[in-house]
C-alpha atoms as a PDB file:
ATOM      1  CA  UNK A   1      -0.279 -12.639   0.744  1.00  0.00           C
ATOM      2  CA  UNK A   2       1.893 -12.954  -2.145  1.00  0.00           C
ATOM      3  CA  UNK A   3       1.262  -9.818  -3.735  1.00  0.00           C
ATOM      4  CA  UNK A   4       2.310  -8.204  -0.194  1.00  0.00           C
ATOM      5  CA  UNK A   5       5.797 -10.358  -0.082  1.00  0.00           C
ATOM      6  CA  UNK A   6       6.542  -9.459  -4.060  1.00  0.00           C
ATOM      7  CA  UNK A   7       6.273  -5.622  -3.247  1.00  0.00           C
ATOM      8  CA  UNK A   8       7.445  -6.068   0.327  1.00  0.00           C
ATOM      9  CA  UNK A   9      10.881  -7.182  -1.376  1.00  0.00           C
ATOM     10  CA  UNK A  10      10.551  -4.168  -4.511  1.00  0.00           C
ATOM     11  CA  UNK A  11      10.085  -1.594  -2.211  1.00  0.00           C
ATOM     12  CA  UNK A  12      13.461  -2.959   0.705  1.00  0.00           C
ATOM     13  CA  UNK A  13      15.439  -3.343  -3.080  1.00  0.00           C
ATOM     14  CA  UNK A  14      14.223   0.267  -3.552  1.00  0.00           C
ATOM     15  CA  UNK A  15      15.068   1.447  -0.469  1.00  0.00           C
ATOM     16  CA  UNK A  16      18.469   0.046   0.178  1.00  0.00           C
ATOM     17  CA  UNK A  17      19.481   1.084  -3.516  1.00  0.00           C
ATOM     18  CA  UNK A  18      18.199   4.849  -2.217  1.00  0.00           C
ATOM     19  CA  UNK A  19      20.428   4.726   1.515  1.00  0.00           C
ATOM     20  CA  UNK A  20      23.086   3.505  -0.394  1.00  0.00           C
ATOM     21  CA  UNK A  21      23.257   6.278  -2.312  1.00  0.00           C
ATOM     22  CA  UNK A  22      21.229   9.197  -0.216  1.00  0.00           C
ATOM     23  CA  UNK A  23      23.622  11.734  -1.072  1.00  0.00           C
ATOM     24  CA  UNK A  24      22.581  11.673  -4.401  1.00  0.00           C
ATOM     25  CA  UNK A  25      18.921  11.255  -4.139  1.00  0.00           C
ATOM     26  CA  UNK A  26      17.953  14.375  -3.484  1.00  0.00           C
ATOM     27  CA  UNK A  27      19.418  15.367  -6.841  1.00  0.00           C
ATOM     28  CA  UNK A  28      17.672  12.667  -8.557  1.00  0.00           C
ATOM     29  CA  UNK A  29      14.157  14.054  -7.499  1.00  0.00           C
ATOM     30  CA  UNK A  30      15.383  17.303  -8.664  1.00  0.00           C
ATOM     31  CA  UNK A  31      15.355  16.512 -11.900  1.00  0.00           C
ATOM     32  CA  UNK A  32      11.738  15.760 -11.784  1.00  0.00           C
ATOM     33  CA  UNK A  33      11.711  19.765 -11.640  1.00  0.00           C
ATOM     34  CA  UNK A  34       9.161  19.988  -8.691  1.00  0.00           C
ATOM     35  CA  UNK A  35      11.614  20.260  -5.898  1.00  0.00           C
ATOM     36  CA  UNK A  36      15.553  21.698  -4.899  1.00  0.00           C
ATOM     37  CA  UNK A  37      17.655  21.801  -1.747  1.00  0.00           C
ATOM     38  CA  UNK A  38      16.197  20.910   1.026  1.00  0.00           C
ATOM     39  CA  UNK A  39      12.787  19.746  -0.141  1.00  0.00           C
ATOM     40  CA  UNK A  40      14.353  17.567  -2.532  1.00  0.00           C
ATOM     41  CA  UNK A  41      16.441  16.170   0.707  1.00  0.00           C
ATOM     42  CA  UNK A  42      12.706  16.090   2.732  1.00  0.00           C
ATOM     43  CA  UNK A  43      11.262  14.622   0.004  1.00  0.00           C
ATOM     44  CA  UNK A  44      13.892  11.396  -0.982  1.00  0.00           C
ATOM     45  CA  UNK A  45      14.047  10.818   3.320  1.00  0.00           C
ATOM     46  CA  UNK A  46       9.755  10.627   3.280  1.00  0.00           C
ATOM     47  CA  UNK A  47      10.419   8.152   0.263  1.00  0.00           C
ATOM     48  CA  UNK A  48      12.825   5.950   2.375  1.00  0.00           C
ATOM     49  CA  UNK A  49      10.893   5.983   5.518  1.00  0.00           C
ATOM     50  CA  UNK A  50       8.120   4.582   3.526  1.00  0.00           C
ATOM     51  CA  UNK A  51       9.268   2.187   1.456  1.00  0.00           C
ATOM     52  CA  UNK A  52      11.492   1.054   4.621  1.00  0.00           C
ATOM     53  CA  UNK A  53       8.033   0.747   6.575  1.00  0.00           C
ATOM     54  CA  UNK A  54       6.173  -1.164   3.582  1.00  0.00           C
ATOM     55  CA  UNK A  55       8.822  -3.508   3.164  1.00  0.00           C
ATOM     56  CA  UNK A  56       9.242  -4.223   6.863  1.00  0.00           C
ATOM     57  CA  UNK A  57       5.552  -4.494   7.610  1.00  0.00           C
ATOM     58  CA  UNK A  58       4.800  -6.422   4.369  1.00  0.00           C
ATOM     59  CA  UNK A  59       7.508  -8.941   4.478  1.00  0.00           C
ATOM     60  CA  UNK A  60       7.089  -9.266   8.260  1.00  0.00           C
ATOM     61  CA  UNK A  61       3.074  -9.499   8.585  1.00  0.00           C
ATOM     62  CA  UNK A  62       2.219 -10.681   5.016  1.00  0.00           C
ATOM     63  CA  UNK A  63      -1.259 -12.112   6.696  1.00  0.00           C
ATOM     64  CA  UNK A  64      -1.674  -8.458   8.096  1.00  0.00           C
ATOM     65  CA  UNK A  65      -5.109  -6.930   7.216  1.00  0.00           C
ATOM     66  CA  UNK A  66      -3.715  -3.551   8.865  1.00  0.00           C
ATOM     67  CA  UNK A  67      -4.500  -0.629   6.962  1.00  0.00           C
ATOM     68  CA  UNK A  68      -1.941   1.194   7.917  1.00  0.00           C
ATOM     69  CA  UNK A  69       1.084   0.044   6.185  1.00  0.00           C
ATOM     70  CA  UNK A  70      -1.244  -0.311   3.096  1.00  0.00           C
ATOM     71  CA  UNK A  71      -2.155   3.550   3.114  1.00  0.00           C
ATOM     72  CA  UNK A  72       1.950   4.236   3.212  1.00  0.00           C
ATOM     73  CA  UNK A  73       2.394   2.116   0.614  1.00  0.00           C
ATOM     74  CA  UNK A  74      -0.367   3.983  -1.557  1.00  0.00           C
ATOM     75  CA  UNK A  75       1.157   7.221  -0.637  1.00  0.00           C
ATOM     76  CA  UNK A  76       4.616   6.456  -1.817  1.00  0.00           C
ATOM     77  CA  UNK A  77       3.027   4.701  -5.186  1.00  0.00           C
ATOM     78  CA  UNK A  78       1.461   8.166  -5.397  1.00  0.00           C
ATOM     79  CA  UNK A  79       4.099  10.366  -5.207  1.00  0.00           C
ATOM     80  CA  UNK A  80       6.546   8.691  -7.484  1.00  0.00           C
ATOM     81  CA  UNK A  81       3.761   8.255  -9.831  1.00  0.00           C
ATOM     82  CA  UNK A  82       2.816  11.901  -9.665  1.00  0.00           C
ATOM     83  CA  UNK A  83       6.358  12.873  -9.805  1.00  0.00           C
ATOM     84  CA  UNK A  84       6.879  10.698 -13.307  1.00  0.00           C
ATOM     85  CA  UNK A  85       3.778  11.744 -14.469  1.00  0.00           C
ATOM     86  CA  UNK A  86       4.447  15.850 -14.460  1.00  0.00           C
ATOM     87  CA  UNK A  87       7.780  15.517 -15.842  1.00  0.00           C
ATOM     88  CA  UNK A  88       6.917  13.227 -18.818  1.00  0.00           C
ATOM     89  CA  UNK A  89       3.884  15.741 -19.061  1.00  0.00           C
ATOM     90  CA  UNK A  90       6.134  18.309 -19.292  1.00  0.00           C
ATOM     91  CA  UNK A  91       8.669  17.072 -21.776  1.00  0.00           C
ATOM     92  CA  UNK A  92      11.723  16.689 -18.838  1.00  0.00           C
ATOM     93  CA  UNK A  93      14.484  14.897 -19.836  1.00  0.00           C
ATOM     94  CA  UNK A  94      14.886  12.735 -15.999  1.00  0.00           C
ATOM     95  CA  UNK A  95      17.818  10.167 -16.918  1.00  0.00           C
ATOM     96  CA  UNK A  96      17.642   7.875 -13.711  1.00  0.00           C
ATOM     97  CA  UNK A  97      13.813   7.842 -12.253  1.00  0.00           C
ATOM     98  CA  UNK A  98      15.571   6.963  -9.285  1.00  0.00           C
ATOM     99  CA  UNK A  99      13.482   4.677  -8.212  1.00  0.00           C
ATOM    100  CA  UNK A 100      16.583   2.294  -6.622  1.00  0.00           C
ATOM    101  CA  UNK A 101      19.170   5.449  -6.452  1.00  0.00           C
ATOM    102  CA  UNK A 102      22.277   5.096  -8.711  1.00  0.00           C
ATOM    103  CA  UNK A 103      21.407   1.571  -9.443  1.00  0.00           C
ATOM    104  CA  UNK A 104      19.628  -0.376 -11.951  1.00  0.00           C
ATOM    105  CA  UNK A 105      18.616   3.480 -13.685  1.00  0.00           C
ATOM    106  CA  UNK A 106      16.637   3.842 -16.031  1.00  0.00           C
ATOM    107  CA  UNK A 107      15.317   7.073 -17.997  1.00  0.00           C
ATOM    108  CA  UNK A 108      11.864   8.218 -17.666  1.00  0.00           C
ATOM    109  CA  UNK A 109       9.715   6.809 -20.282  1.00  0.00           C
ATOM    110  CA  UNK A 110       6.351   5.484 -20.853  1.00  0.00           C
ATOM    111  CA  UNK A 111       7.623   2.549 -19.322  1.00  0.00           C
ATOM    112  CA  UNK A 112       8.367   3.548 -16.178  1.00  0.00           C
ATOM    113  CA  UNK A 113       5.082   5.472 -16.011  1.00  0.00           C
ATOM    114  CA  UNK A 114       3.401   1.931 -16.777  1.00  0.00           C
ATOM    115  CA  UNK A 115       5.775   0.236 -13.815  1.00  0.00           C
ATOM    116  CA  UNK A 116       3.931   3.256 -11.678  1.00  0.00           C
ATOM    117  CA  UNK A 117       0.585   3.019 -12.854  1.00  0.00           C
ATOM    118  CA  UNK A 118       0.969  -1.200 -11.936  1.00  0.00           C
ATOM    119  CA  UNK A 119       2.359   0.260  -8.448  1.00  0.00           C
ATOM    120  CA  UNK A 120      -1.319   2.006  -7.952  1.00  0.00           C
ATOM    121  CA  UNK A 121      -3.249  -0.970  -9.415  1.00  0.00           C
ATOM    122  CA  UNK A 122      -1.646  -3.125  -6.547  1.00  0.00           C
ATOM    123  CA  UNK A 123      -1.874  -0.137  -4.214  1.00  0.00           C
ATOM    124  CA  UNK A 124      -5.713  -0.825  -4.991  1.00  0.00           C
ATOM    125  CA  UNK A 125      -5.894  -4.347  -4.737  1.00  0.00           C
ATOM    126  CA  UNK A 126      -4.119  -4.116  -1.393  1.00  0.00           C
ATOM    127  CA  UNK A 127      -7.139  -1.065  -0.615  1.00  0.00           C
ATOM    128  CA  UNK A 128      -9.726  -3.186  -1.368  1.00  0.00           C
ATOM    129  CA  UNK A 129      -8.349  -6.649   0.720  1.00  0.00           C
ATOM    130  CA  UNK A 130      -7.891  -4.144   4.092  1.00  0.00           C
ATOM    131  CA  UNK A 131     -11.203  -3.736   4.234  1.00  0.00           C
ATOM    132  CA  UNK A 132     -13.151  -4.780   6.785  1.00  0.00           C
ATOM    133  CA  UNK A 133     -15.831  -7.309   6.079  1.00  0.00           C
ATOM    134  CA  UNK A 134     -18.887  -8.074   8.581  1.00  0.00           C
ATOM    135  CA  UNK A 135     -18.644 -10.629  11.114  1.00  0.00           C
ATOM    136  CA  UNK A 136     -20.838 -13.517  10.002  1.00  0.00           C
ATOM    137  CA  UNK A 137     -24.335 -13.602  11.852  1.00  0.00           C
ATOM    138  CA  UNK A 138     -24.564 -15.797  14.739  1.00  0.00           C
ATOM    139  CA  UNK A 139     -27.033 -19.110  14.470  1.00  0.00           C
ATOM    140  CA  UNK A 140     -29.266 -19.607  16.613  1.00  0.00           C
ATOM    141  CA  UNK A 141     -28.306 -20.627  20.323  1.00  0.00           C
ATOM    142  CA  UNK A 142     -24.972 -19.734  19.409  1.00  0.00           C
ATOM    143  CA  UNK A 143     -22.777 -17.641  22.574  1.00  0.00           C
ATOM    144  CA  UNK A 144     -24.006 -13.906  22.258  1.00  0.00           C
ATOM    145  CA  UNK A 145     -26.835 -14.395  20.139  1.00  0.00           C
ATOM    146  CA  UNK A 146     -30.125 -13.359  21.786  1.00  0.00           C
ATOM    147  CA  UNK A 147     -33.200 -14.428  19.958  1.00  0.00           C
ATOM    148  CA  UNK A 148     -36.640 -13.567  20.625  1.00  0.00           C
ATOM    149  CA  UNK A 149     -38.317 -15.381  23.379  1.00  0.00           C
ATOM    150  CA  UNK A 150     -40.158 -18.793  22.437  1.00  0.00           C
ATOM    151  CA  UNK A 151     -44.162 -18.476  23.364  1.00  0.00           C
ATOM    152  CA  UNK A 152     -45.564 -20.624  25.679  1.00  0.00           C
ATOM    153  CA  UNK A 153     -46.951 -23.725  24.246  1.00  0.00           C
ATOM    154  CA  UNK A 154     -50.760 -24.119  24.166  1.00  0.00           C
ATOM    155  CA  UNK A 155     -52.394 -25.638  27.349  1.00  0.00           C
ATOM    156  CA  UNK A 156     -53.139 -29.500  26.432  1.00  0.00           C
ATOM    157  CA  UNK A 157     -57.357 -29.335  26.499  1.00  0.00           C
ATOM    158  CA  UNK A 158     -57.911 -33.254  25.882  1.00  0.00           C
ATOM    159  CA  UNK A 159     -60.860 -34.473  27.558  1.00  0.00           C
ATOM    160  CA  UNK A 160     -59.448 -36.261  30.710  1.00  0.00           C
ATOM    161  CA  UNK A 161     -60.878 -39.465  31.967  1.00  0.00           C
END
C-alpha cells in the first residue's frame, strides 16, 4: 500500500510538471530521437493520460488489487525506460529527460536510467501483488462445502436379552 501511495504521488508530480508545460513536451521526447511532430505530441499526451490514471487510481484505491491501473503503470515505466535506454545507447545528448516537463530537469545519464530501471522493479513488485491468489479451502461443514456422504453406521448385533 505504501509503495502504491509513493509512486501514486511521483507519477501526479510528473504529470502536472508535463500539463504545465505540454507545449514543450513534445519537443522534449524529440530529443530522445525516436519521434517528431505529431507523434512526439501522441506520444507526451499517452504519457499524461497514464501517469494521470496511475496517480489517480493509486492514491485513490491504494488497497486496490486491480490489475488494471498496475498494467498502465508498467506501460508508462516501459516506455520512458525504453526511450532513455536507446538514446544513452546511442550516444544522444537529451538535456532534460523530461520526466516532470521544464521542471526539476535533469540530463540523461546513467542515473536516470537507474531511476527507470527502479520504476520497472516496482512495476514488478506491483505485478506480482495483483495477482490473484486461491481462495482458501473450505473446512468441513462449512457453507458451500459438500463432502462425501458419511456411511451408515454398523447395525448394533449385541445379543439381546
Amino acid at each position: 500500500m505504501v509503495l502504491r501511495i509513493v509512486l501514486g504521488a511521483l507519477y501526479a508530480a510528473m504529470a502536472a510538471g508535463q500539463l504545465a508545460s505540454v507545449r514543450e513536451m513534445p519537443g522534449i521526447l524529440a530529443a530522445y530521437g525516436l519521434v517528431h511532430g505529431a507523434a512526439a505530441t501522441a506520444l507526451a499526451a499517452g504519457l499524461i493520460a497514464g501517469e494521470l490514471v496511475c496517480a489517480a487510481w493509486f492514491l485513490g484505491r491504494p488497497r486496490s488489487r486491480a490489475s488494471a491501473p498496475v498494467w498502465v503503470f508498467t506501460g508508462v515505466a516501459l516506455v520512458w525506460a525504453l526511450l532513455a535506454a536507446q538514446a544513452f545507447a546511442r550516444g544522444l545528448t537529451v538535456a532534460n529527460c523530461g520526466c516532470f516537463g521544464v521542471y526539476l530537469t535533469q540530463r540523461l545519464s546513467w542515473f536516470v536510467l537507474v531511476q527507470d530501471a527502479l520504476l520497472l522493479c516496482y512495476a514488478g513488485l506491483l505485478l506480482y501483488g495483483t495477482r490473484r491468489r486461491p481462495a482458501p479451502r473450505a473446512a468441513a461443514g462449512a457453507p458451500g462445502h459438500h463432502a462425501p456422504p458419511t456411511p451408515p453406521a454398523p447395525p448394533d448385533r449385541r445379543p439381546s436379552g
